[in-house]
C-alpha atoms as a PDB file:
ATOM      1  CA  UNK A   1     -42.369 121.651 -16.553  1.00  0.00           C
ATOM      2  CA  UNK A   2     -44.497 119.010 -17.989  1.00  0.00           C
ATOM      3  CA  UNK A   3     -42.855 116.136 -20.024  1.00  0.00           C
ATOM      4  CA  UNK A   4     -44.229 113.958 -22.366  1.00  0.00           C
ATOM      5  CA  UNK A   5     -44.746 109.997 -20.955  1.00  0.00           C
ATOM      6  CA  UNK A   6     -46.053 107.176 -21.883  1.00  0.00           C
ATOM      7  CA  UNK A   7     -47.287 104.117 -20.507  1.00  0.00           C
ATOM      8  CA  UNK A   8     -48.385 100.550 -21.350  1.00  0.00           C
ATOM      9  CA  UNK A   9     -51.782  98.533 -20.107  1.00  0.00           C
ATOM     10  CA  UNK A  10     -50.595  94.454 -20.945  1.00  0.00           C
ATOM     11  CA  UNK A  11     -53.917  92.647 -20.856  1.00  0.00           C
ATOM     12  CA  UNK A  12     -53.913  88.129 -20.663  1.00  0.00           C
ATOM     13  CA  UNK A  13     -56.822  86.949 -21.623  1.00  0.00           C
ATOM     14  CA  UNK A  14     -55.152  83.122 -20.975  1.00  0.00           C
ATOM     15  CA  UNK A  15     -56.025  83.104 -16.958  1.00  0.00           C
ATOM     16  CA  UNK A  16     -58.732  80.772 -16.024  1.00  0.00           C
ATOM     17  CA  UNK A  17     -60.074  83.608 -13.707  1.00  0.00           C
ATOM     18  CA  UNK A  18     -60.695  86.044 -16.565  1.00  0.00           C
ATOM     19  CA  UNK A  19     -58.161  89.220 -17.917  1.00  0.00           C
ATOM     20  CA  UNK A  20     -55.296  90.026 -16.127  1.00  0.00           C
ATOM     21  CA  UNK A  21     -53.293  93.165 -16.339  1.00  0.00           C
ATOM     22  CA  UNK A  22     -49.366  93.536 -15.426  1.00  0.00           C
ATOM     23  CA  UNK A  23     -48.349  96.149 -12.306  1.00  0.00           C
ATOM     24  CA  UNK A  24     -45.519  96.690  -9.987  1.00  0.00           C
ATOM     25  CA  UNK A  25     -44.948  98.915  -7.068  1.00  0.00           C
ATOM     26  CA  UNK A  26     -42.743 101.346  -6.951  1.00  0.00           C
ATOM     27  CA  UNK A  27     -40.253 101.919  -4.115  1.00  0.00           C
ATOM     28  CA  UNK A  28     -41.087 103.618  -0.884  1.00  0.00           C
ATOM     29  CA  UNK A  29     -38.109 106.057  -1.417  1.00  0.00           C
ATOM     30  CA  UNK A  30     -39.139 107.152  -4.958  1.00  0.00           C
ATOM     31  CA  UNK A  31     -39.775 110.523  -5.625  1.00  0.00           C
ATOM     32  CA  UNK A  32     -42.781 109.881  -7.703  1.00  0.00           C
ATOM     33  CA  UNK A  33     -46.061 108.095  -6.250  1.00  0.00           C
ATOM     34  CA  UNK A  34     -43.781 106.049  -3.828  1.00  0.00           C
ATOM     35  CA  UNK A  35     -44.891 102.638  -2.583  1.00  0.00           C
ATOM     36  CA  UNK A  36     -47.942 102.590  -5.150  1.00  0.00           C
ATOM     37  CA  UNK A  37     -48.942 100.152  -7.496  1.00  0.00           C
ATOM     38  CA  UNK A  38     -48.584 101.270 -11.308  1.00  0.00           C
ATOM     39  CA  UNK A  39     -48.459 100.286 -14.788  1.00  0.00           C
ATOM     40  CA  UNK A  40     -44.956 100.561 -16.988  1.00  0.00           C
ATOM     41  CA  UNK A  41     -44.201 103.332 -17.959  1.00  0.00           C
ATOM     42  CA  UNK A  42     -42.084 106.951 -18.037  1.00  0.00           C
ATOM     43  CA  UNK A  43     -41.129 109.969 -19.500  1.00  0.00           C
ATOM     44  CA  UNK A  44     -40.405 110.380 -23.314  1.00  0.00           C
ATOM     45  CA  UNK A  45     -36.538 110.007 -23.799  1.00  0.00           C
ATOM     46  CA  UNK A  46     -35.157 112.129 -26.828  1.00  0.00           C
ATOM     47  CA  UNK A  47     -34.108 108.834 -28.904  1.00  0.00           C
ATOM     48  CA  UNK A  48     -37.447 107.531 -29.148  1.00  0.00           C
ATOM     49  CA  UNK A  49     -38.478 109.659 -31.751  1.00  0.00           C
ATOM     50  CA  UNK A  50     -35.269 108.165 -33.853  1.00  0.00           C
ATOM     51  CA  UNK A  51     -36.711 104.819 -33.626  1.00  0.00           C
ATOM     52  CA  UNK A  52     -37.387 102.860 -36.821  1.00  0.00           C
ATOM     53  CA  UNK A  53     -40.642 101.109 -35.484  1.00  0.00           C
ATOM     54  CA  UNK A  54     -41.660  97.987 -37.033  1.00  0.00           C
ATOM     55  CA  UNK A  55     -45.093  99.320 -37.281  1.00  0.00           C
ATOM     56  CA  UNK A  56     -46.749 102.485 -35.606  1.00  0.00           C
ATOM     57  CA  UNK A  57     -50.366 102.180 -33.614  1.00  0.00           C
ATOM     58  CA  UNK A  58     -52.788 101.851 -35.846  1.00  0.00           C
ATOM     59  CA  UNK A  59     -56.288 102.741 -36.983  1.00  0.00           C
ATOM     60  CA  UNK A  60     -58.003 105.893 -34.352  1.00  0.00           C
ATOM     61  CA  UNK A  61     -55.119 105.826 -32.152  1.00  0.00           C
ATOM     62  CA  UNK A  62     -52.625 106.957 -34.521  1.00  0.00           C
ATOM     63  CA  UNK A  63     -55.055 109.993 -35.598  1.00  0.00           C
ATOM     64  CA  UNK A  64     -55.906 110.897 -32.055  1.00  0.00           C
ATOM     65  CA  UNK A  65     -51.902 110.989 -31.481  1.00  0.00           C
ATOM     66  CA  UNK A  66     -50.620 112.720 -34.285  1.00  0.00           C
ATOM     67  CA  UNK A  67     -47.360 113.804 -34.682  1.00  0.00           C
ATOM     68  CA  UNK A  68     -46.202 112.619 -31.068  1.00  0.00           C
ATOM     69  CA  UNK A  69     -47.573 109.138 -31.969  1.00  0.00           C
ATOM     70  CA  UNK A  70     -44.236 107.442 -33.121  1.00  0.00           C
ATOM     71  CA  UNK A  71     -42.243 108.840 -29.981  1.00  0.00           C
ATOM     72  CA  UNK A  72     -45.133 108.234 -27.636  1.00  0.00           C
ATOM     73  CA  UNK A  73     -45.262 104.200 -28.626  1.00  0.00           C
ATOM     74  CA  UNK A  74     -41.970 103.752 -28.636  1.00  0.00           C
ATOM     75  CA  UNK A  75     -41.051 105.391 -25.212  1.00  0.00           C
ATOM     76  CA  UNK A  76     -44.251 102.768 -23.808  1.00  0.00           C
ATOM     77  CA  UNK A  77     -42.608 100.032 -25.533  1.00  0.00           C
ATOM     78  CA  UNK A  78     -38.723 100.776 -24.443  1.00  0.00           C
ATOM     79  CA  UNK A  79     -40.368 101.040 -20.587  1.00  0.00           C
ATOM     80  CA  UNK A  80     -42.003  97.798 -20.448  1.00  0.00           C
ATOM     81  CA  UNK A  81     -39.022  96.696 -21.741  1.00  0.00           C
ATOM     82  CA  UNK A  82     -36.903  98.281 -18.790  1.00  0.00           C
ATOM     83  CA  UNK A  83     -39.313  97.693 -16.409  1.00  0.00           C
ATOM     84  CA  UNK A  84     -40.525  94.079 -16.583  1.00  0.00           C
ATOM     85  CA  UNK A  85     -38.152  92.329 -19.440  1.00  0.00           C
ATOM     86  CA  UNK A  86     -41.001  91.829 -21.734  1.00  0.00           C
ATOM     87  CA  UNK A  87     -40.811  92.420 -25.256  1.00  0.00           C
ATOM     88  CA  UNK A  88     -43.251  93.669 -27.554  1.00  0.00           C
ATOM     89  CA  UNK A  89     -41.658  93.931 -31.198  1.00  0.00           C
ATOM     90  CA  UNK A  90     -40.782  91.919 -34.138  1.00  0.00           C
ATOM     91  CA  UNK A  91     -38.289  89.238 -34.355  1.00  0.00           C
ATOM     92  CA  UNK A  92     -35.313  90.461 -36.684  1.00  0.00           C
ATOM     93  CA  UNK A  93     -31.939  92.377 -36.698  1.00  0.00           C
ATOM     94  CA  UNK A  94     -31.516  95.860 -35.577  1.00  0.00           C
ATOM     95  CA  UNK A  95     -27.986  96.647 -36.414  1.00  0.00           C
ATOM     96  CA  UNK A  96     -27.479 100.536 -35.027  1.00  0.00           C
ATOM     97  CA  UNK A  97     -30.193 101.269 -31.884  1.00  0.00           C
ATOM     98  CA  UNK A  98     -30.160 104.502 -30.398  1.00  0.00           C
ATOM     99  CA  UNK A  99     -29.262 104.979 -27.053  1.00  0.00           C
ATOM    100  CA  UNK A 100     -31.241 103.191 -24.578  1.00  0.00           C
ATOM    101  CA  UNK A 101     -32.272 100.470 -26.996  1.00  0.00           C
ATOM    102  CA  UNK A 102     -29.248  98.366 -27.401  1.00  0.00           C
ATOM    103  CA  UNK A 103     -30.767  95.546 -25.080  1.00  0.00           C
ATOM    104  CA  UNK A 104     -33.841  95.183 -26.788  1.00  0.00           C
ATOM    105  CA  UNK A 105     -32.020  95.244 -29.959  1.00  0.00           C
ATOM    106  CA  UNK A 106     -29.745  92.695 -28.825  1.00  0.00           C
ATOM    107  CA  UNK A 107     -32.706  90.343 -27.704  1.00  0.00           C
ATOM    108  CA  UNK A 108     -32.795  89.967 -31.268  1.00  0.00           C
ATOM    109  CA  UNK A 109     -36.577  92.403 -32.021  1.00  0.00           C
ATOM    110  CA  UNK A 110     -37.687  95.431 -33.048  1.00  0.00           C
ATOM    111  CA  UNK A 111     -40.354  97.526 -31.443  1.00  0.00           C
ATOM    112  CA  UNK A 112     -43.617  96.612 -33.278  1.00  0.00           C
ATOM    113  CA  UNK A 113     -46.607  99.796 -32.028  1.00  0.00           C
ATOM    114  CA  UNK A 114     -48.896  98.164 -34.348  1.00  0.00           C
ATOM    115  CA  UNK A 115     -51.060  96.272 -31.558  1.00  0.00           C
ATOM    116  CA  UNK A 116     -50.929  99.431 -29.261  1.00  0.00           C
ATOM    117  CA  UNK A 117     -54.317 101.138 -28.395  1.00  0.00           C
ATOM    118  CA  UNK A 118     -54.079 104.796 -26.618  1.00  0.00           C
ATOM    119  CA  UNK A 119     -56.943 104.749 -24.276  1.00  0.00           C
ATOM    120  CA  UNK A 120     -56.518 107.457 -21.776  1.00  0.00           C
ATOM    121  CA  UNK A 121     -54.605 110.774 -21.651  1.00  0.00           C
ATOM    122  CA  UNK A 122     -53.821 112.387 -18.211  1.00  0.00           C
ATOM    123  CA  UNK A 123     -51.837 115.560 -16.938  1.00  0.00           C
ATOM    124  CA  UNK A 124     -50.463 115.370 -13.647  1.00  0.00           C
ATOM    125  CA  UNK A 125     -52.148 117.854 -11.555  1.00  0.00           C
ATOM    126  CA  UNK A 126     -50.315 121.249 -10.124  1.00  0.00           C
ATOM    127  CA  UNK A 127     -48.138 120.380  -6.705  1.00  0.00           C
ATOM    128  CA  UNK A 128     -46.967 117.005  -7.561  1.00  0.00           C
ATOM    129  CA  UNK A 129     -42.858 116.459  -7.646  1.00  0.00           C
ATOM    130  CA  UNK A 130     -42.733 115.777 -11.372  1.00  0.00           C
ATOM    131  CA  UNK A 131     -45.472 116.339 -13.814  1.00  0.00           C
ATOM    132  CA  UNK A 132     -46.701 114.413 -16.935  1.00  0.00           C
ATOM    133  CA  UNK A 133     -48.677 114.793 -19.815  1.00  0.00           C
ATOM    134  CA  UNK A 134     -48.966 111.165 -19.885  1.00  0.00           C
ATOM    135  CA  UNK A 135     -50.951 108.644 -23.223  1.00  0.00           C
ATOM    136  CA  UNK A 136     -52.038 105.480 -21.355  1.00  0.00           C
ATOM    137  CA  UNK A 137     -51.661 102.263 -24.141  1.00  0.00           C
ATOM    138  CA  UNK A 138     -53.416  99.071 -23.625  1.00  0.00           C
ATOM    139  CA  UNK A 139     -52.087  96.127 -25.559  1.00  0.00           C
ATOM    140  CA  UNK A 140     -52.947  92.159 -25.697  1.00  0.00           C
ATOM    141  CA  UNK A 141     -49.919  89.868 -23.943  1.00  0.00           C
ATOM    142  CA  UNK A 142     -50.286  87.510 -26.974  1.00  0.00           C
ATOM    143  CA  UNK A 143     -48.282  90.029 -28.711  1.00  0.00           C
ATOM    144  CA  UNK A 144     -45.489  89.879 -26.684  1.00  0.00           C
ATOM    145  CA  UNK A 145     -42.514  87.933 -28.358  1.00  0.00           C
ATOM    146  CA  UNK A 146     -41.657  86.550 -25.277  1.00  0.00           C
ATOM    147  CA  UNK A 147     -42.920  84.623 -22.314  1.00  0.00           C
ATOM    148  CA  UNK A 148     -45.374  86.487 -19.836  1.00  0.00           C
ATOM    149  CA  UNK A 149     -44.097  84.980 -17.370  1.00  0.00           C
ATOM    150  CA  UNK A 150     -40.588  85.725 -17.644  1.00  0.00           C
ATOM    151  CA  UNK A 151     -39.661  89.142 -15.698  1.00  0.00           C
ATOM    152  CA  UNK A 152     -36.642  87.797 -14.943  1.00  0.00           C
ATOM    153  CA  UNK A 153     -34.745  91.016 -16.881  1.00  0.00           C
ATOM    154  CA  UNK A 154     -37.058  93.519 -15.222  1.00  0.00           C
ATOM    155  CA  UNK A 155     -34.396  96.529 -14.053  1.00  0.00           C
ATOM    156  CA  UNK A 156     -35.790  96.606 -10.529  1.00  0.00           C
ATOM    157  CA  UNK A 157     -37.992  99.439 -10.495  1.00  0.00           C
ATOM    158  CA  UNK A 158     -41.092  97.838 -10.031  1.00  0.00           C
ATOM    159  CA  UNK A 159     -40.933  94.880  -7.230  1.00  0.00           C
ATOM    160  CA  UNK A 160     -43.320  93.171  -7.449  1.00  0.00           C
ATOM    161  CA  UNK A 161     -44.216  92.759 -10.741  1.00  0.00           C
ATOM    162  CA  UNK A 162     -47.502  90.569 -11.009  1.00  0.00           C
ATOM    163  CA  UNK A 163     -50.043  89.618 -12.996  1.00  0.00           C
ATOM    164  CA  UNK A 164     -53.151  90.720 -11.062  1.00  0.00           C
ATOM    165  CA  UNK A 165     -56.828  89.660 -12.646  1.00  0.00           C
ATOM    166  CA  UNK A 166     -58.876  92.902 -13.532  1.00  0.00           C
ATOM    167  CA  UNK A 167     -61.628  91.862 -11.300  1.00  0.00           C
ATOM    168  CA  UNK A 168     -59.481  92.114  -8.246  1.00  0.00           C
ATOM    169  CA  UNK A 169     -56.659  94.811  -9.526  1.00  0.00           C
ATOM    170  CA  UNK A 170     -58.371  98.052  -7.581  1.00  0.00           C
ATOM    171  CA  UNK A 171     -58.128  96.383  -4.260  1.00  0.00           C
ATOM    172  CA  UNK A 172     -54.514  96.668  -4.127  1.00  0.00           C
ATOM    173  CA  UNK A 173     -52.955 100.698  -3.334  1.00  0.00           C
ATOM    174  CA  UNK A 174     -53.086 102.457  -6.422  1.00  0.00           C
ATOM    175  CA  UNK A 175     -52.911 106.194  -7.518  1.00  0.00           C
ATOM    176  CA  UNK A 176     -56.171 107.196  -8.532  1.00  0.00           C
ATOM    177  CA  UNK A 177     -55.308 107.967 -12.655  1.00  0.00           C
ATOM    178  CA  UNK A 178     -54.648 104.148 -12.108  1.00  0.00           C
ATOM    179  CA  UNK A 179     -57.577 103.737 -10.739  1.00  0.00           C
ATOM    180  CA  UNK A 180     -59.749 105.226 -13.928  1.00  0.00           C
ATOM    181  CA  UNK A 181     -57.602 103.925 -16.389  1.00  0.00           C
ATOM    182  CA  UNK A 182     -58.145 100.713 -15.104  1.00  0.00           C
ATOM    183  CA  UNK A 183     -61.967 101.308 -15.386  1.00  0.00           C
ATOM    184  CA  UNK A 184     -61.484 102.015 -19.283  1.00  0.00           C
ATOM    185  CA  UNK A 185     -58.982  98.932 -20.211  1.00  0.00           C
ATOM    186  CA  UNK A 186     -61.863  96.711 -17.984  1.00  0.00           C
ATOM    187  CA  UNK A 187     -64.322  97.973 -20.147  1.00  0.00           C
ATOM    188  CA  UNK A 188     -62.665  97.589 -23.455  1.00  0.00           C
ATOM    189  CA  UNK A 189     -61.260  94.014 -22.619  1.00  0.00           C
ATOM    190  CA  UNK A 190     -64.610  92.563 -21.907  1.00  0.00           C
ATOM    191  CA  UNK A 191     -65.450  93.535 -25.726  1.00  0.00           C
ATOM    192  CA  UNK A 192     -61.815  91.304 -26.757  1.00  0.00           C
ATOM    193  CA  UNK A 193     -58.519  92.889 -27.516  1.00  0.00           C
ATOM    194  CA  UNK A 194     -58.609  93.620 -30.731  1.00  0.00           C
ATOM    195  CA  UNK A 195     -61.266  96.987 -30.234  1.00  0.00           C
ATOM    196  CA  UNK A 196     -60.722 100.629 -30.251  1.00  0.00           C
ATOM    197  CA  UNK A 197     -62.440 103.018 -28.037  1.00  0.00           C
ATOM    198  CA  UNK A 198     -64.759 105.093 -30.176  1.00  0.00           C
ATOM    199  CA  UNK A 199     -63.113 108.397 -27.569  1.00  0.00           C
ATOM    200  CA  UNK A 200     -60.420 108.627 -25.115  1.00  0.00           C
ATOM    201  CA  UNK A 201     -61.262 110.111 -21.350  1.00  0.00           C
ATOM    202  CA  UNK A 202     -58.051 113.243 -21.546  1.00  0.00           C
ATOM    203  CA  UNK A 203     -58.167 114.353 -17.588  1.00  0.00           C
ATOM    204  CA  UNK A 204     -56.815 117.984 -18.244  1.00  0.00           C
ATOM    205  CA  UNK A 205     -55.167 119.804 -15.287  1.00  0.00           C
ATOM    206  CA  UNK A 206     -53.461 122.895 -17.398  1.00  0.00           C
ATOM    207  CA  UNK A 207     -56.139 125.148 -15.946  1.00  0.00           C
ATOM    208  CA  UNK A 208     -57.474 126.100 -13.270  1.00  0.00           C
ATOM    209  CA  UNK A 209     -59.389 122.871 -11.980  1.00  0.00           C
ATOM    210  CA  UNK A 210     -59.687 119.321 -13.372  1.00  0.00           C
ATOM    211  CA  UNK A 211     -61.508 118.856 -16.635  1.00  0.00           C
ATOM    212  CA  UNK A 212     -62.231 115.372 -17.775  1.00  0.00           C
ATOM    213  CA  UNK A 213     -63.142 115.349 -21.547  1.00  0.00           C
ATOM    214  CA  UNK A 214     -63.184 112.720 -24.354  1.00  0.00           C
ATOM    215  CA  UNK A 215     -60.886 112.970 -27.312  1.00  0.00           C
ATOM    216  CA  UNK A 216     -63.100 111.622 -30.256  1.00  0.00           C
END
């Protein structure tokens, strides 16, 4: 079975030694690219297409997405939340959250998708434990409505979290979707955060061998 999954690409452009993007590693035991260094991110929970986003992605990103867009930002957004503490919505009141939102909603924000760019689709290839059809976001840290730097409320499942600079981010053990992605939110920072991608780079595994194709 392949789920749907989602995950988030925070960029700071506020390091004297240039962009920096947020990754943790995940734990030697897990079942799912153990001990690697990743972005945040997971599977698409059921609730996140019952969330009232503040605003969804915008511009190319909500076309390329479609229907799946809403669900898709919000399950990025609820696992950077889980993952790291760090909140990217919209300060006000959010009286009735679904399940699995009640301590975002209780930080006082809503999820805001508006400053979310999809940049990279990838399907887990054939043999791993779990498989993913997985939308890769990349999103500015000035958006956050919180401080960077704070990961005290991260759950755990990334340790260590760190900001790593772009220039130096491939040197550490990553999987190798990790890898490319990184290549395209390198790229698209250097041109300032505000840019989409004129196509996407989808790396298809639902055949026979590996396809890599641009969404335009």
């Amino acid at each position: 079975m392949i789920r749907d999954a989602a995950s988030i690409i925070v960029v700071r452009h506020d390091r004297p030694e240039g962009p920096a993007v947020l990754l943790g590693r995940r734990a030697a035991r897990a079942a799912f690219m153990p001990s690697k260094f990743v972005f945040p991110g997971g599977a698409v929970d059921a609730a996140d297409a019952r969330v009232p986003l503040a605003a969804p992605p915008g511009g190319e990103s909500l076309r390329r997405l479609g229907e799946m867009a809403p669900a898709l930002a919000a399950a990025a957004i609820r696992e950077l939340w889980e993952e790291t503490g760090l909140i990217l919505g919209r300060r006000g009141a959010w009286p009735d959250p679904p399940a699995g939102w009640q301590g975002f909603a209780a930080a006082g924000s809503r999820p805001d998708a508006a400053g979310l760019r999809f940049i990279f689709r990838a399907i887990t290839p054939p043999g791993a434990p779990r498989r993913f059809d997985a939308r890769f976001f990349l999103a500015d840290a000035g958006l956050l409505c919180c401080d960077p730097d704070d990961l005290s409320r991260a759950d755990g499942e990334l340790s260590p979290l760190q900001w790593v600079p772009l220039s130096r981010a491939r040197q550490l053990d990553l999987p190798f979707i990790t890898e490319l992605v990184l290549a395209e939110a390198l790229a698209l920072s250097a041109e300032g955060p505000a840019r989409e991608p004129s196509s996407v780079p989808f790396l298809d595994t639902r055949g026979s061998g590996v396809v890599l194709e641009r969404l335009r």
